[in-house]
N, C-alpha and C. Protein backbone atom coordinates (compact mmCIF):
# COMPACT_ATOMS: atom_id res chain seq x y z
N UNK A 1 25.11 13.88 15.70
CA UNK A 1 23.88 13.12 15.58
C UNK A 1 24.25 11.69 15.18
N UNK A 2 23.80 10.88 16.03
CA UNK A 2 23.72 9.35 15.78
C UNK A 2 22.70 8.89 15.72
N UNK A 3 22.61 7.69 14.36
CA UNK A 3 21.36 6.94 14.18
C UNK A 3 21.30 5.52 15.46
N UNK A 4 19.91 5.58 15.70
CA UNK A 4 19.63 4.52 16.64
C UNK A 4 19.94 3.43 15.99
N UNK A 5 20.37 2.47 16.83
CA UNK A 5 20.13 1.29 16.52
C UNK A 5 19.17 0.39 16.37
N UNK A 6 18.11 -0.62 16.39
CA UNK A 6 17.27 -1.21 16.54
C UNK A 6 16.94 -1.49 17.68
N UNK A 7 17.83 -2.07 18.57
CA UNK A 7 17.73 -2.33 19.93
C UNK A 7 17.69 -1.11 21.27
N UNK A 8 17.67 0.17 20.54
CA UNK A 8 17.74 1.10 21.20
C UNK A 8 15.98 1.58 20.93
N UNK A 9 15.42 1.28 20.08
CA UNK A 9 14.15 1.79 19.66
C UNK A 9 13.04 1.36 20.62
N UNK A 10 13.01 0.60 21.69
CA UNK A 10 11.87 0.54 23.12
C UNK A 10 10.95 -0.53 21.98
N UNK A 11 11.07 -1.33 21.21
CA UNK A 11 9.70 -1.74 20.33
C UNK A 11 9.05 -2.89 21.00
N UNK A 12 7.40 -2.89 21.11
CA UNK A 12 7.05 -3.67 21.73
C UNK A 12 7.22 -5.06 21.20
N UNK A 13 6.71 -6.30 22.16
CA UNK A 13 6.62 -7.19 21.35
C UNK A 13 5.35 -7.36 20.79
N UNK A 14 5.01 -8.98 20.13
CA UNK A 14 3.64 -8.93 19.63
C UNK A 14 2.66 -8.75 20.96
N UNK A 15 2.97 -9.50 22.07
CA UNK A 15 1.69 -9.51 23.19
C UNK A 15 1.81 -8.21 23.55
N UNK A 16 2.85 -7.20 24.18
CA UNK A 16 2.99 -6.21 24.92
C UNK A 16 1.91 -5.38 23.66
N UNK A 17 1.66 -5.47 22.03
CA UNK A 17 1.46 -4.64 21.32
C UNK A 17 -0.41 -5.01 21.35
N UNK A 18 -0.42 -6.14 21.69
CA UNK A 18 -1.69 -6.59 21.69
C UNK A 18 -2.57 -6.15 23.27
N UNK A 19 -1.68 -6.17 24.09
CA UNK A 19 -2.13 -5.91 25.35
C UNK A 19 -2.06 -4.07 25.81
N UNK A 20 -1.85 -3.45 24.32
CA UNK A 20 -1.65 -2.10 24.73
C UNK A 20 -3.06 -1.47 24.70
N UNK A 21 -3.25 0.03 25.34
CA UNK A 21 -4.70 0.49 25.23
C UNK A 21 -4.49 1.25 23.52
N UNK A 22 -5.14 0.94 22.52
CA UNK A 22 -5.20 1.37 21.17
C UNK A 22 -5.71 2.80 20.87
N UNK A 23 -5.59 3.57 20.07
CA UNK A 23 -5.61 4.39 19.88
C UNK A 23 -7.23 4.20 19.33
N UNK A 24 -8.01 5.08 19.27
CA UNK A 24 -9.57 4.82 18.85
C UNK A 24 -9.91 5.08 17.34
N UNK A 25 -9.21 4.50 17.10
CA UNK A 25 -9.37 4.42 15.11
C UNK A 25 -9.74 2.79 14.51
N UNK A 26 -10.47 2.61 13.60
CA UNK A 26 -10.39 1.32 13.25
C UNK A 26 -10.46 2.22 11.44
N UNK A 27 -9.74 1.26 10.76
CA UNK A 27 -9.69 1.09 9.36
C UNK A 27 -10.46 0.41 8.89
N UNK A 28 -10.66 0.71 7.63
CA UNK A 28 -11.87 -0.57 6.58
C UNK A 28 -11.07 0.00 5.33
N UNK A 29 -10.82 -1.33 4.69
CA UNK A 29 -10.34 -0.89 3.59
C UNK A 29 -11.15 -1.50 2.78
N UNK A 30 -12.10 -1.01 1.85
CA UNK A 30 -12.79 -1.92 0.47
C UNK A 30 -12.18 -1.89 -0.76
N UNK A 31 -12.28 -2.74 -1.14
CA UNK A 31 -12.12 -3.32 -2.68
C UNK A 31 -10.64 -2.92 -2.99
N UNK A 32 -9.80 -2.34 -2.02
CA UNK A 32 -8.28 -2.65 -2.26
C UNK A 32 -7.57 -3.56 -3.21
N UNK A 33 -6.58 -2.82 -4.31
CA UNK A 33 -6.50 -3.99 -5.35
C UNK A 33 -5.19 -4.21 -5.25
N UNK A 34 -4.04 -3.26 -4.24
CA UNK A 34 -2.71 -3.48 -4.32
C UNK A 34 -2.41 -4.02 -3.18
N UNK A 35 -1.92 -5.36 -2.81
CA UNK A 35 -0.72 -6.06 -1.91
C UNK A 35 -0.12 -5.02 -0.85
N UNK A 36 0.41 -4.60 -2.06
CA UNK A 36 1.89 -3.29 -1.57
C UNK A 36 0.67 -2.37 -0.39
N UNK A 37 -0.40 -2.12 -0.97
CA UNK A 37 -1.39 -0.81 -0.42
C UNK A 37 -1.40 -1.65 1.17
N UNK A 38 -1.81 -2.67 1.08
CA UNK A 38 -2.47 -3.35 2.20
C UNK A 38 -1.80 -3.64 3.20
N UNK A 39 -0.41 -4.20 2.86
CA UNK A 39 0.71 -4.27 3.79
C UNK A 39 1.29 -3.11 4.15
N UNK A 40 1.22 -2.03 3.80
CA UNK A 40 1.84 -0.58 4.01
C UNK A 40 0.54 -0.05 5.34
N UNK A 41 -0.99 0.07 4.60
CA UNK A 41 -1.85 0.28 5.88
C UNK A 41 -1.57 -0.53 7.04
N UNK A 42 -1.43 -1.95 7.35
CA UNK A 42 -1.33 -2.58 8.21
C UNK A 42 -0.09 -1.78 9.33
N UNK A 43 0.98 -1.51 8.45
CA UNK A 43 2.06 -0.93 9.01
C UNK A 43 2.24 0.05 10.09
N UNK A 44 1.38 0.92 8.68
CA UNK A 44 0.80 2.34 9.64
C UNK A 44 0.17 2.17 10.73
N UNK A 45 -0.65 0.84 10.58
CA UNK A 45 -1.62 0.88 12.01
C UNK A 45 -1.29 -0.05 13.02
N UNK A 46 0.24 -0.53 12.84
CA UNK A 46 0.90 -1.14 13.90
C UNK A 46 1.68 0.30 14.67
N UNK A 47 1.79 1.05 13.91
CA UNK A 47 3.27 2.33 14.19
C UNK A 47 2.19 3.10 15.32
N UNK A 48 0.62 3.43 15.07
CA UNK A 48 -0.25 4.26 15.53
C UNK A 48 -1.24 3.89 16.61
N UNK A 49 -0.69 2.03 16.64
CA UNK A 49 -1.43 1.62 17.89
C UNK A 49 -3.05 1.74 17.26
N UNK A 50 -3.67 0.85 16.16
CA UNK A 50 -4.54 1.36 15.38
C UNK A 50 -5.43 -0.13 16.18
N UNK A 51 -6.64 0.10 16.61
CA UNK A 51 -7.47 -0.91 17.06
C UNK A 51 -7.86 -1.90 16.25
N UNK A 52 -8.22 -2.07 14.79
CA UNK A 52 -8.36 -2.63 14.16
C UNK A 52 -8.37 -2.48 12.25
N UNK A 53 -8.51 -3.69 11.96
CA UNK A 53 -8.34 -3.00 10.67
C UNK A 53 -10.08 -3.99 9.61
N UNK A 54 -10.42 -3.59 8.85
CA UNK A 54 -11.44 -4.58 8.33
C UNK A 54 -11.31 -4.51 6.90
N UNK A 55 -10.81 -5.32 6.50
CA UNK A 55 -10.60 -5.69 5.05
C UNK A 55 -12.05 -6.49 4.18
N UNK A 56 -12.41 -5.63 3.22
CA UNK A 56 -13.91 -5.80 2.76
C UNK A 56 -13.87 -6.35 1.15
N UNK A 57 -14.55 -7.00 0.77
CA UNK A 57 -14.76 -6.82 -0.76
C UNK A 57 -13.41 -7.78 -1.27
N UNK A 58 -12.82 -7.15 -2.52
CA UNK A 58 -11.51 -8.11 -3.23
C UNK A 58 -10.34 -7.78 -2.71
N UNK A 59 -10.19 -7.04 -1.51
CA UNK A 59 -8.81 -6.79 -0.61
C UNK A 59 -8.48 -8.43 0.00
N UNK A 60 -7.57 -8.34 -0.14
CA UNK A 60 -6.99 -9.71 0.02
C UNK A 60 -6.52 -9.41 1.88
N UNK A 61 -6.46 -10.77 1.70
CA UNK A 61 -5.91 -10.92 3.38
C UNK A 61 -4.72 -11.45 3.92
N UNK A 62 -4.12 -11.64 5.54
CA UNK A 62 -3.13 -12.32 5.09
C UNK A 62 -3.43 -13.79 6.04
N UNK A 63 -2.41 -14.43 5.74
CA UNK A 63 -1.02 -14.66 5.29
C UNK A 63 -0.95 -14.48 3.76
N UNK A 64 0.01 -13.56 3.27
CA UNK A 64 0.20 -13.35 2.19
C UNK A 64 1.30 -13.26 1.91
N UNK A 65 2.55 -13.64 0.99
CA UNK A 65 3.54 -13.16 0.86
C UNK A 65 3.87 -11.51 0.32
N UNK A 66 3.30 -11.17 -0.84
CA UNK A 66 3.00 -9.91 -0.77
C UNK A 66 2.92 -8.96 -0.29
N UNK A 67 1.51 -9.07 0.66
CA UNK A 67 1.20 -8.46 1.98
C UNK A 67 2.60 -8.08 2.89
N UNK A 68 3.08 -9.50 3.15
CA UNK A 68 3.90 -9.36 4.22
C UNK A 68 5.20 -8.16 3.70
N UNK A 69 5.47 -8.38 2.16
CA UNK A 69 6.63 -7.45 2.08
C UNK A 69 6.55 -6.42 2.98
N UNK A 70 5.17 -5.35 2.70
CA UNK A 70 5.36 -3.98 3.36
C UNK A 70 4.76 -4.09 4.71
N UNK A 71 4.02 -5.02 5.39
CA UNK A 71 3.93 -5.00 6.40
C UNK A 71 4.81 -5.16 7.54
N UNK A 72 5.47 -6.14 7.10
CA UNK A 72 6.71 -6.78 7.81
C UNK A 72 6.42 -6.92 9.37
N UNK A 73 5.44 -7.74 9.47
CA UNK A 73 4.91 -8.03 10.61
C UNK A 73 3.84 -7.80 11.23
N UNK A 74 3.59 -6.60 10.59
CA UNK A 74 2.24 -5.88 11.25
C UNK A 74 0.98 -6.81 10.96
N UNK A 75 0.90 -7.48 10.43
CA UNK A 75 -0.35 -8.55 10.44
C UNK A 75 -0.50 -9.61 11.55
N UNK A 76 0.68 -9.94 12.09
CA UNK A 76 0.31 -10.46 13.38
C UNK A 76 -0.03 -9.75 14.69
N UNK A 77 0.28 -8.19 14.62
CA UNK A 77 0.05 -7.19 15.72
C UNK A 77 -1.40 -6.52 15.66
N UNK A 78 -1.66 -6.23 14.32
CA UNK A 78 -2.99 -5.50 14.33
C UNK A 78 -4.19 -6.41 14.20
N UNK A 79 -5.13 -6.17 14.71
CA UNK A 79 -6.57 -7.25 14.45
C UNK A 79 -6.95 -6.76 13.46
N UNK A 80 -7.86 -7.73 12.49
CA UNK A 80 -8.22 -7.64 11.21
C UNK A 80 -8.99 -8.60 11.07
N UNK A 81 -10.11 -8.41 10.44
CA UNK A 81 -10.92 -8.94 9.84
C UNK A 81 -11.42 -8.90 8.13
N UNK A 82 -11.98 -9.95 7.83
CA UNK A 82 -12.39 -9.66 6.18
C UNK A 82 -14.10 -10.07 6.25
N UNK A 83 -14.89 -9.13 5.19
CA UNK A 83 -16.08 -9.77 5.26
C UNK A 83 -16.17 -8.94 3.55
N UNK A 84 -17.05 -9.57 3.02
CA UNK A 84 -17.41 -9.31 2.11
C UNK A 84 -18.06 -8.18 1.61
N UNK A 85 -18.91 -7.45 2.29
CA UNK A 85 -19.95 -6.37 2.52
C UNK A 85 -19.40 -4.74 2.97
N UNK A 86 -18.92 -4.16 2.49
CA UNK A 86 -18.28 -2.68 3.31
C UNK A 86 -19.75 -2.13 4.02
N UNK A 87 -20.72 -2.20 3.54
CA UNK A 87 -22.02 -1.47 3.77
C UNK A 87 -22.29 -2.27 4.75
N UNK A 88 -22.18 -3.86 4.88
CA UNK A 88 -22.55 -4.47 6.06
C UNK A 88 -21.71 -4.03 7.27
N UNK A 89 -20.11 -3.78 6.68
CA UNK A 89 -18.92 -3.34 8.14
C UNK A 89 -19.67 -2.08 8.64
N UNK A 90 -20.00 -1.37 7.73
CA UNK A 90 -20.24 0.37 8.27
C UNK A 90 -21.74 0.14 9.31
N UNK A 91 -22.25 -0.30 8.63
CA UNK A 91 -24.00 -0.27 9.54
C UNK A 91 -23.67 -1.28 10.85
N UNK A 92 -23.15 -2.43 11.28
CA UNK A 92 -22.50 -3.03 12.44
C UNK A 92 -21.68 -2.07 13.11
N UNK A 93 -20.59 -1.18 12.66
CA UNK A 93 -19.83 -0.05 13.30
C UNK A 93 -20.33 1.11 13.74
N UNK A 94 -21.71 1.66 13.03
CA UNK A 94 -22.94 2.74 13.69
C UNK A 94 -23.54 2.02 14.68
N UNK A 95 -23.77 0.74 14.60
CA UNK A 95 -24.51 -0.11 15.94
C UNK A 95 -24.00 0.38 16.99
N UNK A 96 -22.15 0.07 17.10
CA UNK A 96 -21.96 0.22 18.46
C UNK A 96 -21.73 1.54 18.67
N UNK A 97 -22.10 2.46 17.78
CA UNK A 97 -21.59 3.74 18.30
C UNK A 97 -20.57 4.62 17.85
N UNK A 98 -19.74 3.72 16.68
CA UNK A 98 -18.86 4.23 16.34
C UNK A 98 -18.81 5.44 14.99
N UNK A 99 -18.40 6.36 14.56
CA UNK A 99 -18.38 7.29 13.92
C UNK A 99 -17.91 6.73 12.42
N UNK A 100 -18.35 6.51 12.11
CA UNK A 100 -17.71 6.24 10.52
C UNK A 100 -17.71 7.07 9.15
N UNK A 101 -16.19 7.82 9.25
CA UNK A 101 -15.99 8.62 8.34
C UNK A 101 -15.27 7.99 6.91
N UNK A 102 -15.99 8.76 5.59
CA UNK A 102 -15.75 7.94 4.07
C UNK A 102 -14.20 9.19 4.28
N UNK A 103 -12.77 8.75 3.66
CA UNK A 103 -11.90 9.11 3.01
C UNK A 103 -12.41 9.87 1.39
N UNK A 104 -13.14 10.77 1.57
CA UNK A 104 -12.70 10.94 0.04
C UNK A 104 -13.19 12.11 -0.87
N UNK A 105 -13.30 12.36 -1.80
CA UNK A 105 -13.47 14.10 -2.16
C UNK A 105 -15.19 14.06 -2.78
N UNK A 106 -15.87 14.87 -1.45
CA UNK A 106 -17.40 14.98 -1.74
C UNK A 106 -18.29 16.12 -1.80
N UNK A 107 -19.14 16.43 -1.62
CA UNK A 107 -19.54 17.59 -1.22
C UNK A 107 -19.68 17.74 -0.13
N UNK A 108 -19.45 18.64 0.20
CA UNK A 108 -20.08 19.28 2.15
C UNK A 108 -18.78 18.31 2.66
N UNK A 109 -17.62 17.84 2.28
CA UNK A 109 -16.93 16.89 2.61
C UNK A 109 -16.54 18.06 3.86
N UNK A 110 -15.38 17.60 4.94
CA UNK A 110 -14.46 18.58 5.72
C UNK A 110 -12.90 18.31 5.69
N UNK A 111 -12.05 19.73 5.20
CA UNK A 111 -11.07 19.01 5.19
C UNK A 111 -9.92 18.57 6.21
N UNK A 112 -9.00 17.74 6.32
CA UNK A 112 -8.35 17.41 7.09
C UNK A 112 -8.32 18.52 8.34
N UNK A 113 -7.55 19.54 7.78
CA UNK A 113 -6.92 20.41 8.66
C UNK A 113 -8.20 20.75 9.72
N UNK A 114 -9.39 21.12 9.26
CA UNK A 114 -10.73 21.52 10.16
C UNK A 114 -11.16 20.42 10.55
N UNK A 115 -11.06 18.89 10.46
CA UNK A 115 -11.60 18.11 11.36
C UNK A 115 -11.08 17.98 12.63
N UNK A 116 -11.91 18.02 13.68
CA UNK A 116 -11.56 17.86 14.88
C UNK A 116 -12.02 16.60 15.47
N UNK A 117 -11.33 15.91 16.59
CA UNK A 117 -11.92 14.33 17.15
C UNK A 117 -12.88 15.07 18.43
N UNK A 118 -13.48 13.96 18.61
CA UNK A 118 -13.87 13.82 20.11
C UNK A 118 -13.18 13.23 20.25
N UNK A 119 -12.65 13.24 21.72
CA UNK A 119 -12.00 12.23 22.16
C UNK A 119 -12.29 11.07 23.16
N UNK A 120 -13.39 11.06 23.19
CA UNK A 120 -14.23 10.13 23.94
C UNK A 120 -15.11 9.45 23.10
N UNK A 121 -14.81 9.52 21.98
CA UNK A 121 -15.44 8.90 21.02
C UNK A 121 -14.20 7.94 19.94
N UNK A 122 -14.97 6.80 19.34
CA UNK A 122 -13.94 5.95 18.37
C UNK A 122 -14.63 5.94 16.68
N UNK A 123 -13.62 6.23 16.25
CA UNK A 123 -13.80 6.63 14.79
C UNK A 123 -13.45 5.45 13.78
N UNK A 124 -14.29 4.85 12.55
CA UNK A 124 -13.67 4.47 11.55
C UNK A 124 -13.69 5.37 10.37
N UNK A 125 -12.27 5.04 9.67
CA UNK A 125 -11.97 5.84 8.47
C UNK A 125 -11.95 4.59 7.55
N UNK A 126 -12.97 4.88 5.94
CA UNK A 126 -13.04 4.09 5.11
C UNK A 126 -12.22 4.67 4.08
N UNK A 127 -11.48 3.79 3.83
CA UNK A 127 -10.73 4.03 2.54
C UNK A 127 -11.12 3.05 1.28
N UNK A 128 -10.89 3.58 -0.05
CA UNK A 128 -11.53 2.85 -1.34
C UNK A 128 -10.53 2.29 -2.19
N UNK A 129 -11.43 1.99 -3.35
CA UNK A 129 -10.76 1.43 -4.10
C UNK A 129 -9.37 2.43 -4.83
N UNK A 130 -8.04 1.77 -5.50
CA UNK A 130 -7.14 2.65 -6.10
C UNK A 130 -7.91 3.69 -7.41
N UNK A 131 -8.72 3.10 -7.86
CA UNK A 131 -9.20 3.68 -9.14
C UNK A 131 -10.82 4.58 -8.85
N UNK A 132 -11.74 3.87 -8.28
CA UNK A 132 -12.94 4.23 -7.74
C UNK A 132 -13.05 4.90 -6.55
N UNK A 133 -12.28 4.98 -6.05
CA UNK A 133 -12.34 5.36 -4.61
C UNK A 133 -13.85 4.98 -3.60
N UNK A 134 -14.23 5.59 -2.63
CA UNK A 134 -15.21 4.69 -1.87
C UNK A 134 -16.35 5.27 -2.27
N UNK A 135 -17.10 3.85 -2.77
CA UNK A 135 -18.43 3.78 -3.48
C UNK A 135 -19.55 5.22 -2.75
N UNK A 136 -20.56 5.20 -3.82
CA UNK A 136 -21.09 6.04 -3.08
C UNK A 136 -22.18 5.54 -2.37
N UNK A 137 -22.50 3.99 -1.99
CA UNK A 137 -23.45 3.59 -1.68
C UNK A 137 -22.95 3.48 -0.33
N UNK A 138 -21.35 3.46 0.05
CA UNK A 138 -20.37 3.32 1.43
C UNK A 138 -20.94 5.56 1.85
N UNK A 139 -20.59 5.96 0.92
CA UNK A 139 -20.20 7.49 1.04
C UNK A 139 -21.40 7.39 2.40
N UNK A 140 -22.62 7.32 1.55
CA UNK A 140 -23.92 8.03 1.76
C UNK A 140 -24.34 7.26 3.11
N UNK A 141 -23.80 6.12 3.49
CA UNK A 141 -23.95 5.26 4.78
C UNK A 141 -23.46 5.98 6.03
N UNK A 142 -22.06 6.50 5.57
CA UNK A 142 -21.09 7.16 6.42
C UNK A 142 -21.29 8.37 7.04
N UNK A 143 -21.31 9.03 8.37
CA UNK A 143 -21.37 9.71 9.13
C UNK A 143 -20.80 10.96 8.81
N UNK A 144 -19.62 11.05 7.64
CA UNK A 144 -19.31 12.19 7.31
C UNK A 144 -18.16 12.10 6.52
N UNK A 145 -17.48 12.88 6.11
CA UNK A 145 -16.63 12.49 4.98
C UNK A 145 -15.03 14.05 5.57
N UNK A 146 -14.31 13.07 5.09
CA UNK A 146 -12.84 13.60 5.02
C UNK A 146 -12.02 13.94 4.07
N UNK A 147 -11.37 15.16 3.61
CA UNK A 147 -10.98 15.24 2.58
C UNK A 147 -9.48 16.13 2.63
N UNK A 148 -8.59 15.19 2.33
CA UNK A 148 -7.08 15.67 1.77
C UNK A 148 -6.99 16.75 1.12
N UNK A 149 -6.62 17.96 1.74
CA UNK A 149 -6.36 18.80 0.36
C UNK A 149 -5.35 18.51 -0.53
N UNK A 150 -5.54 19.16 -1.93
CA UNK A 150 -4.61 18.97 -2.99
C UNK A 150 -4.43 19.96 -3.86
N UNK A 151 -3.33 20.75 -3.75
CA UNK A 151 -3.23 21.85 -4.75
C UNK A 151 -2.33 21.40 -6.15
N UNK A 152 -2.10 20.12 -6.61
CA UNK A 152 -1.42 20.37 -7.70
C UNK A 152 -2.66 19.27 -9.09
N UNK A 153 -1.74 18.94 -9.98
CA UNK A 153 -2.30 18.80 -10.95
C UNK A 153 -3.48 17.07 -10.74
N UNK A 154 -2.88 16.63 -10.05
CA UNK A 154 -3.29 14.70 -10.08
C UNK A 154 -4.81 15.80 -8.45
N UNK A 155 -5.88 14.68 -8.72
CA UNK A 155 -6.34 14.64 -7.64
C UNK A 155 -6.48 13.13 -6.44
N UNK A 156 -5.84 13.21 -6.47
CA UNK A 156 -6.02 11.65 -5.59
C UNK A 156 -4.53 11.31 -5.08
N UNK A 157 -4.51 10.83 -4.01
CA UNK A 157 -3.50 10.20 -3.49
C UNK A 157 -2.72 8.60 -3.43
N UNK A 158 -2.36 7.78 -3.31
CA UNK A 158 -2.55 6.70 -2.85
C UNK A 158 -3.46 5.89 -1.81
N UNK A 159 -3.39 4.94 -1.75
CA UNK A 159 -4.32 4.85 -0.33
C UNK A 159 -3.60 4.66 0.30
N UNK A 160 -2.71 4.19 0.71
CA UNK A 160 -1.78 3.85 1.57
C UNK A 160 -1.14 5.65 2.34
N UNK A 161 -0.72 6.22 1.17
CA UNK A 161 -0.15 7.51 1.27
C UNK A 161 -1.47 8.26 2.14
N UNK A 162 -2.70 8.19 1.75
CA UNK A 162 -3.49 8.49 2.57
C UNK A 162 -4.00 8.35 3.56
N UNK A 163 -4.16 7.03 3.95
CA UNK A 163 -4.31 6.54 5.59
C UNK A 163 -3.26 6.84 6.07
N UNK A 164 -1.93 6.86 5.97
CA UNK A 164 -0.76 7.56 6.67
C UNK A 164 -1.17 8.64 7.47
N UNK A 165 -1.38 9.61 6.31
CA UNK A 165 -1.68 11.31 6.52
C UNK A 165 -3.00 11.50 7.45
N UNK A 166 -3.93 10.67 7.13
CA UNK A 166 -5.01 10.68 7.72
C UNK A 166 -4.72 10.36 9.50
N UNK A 167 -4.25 8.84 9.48
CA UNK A 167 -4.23 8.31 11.04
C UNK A 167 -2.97 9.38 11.59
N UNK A 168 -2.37 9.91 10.75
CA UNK A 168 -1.28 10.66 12.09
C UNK A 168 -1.94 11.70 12.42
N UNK A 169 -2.58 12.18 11.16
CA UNK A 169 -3.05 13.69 11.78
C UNK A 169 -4.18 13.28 12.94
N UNK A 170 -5.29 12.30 12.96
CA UNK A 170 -6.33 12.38 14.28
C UNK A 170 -5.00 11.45 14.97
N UNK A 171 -4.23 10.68 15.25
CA UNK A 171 -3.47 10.48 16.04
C UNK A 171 -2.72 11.37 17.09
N UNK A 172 -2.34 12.42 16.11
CA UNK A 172 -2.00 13.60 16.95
C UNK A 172 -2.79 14.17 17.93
N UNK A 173 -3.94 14.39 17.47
CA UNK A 173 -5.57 14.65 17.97
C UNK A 173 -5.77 13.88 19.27
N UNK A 174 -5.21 12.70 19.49
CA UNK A 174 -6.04 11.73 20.25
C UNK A 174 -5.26 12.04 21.42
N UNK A 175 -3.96 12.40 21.24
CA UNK A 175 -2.70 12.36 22.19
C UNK A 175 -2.30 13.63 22.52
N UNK A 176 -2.94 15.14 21.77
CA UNK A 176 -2.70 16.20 22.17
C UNK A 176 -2.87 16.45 23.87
């Protein structure tokens, strides 16, 4: 077994990545308070071919140095936007049709493993704050809710660690 090299890895460039057909996910991240969190999602949703990303509330944006540590580029590949309002992103994203599911532990929530996509359909996944997780005034807006299982002592994940888990698993979904 040999490790690839870099130049062996097929990676697009920025246009080829911009001009690709995206996978039908868009992100919203609200009130995000870690750098590290934000540049790590971006990442993920350069790796997953992620359509967009919407940065809401005190999530910072980039150009950032910060940011850029864990992104390491992915901010010039993925589209992104910032607006102030998560409740304003979600009710504009039901306009066009789109499904907007809250990240987070609710009632009647569904968990990972039993959610299934349409696949003719495009989904946003909201993710929350590190400490609050997503408000419940976002919850109750949202089309339905998603939930990580967790069998040990902590309940909560990262966010970052969570949009990972989240976009690969309907990623898989989209491409089965």
């Amino acid at each position: 077994m040999r490790k690839l090299e870099n130049s062996e890895l097929d990676r697009k460039s920025i246009e080829t990545f911009k001009e690709s057909e995206k996978t039908p996910l868009i992100l919203v991240l609200d009130d995000i308070r870690s750098l590290h969190n934000i540049g790590s999602v971006f990442r993920t949703a350069d790796a997953f071919l992620i359509e967009k990303i919407y940065l809401c509330g005190i999530t910072a944006t980039p150009p950032n140095k910060e940011i850029h540590k864990t992104a390491l580029g992915a901010t010039e590949t993925v589209a992104w936007e910032h607006h102030e309002s998560v409740i304003h992103v979600i009710e504009n994203l039901k306009t066009e049709g789109i499904i907007t599911l809250a990240i987070e532990q609710v009632e009647s929530a569904v968990f990972l493993q039993n959610f299934k996509v349409e696949k003719n359909k495009k989904y946003a996944l909201v993710f929350g704050n590190e400490v609050h997780g997503v408000s419940q005034e976002a919850v109750a807006l949202c089309d339905g809710c998603i939930e990580i299982p967790q069998l040990g002592t902590k309940h909560s994940l990262n966010i970052s660690v969570s949009a990972g888990i989240v976009v690969w698993d309907l990623f898989k979904q989209f491409n089965d």
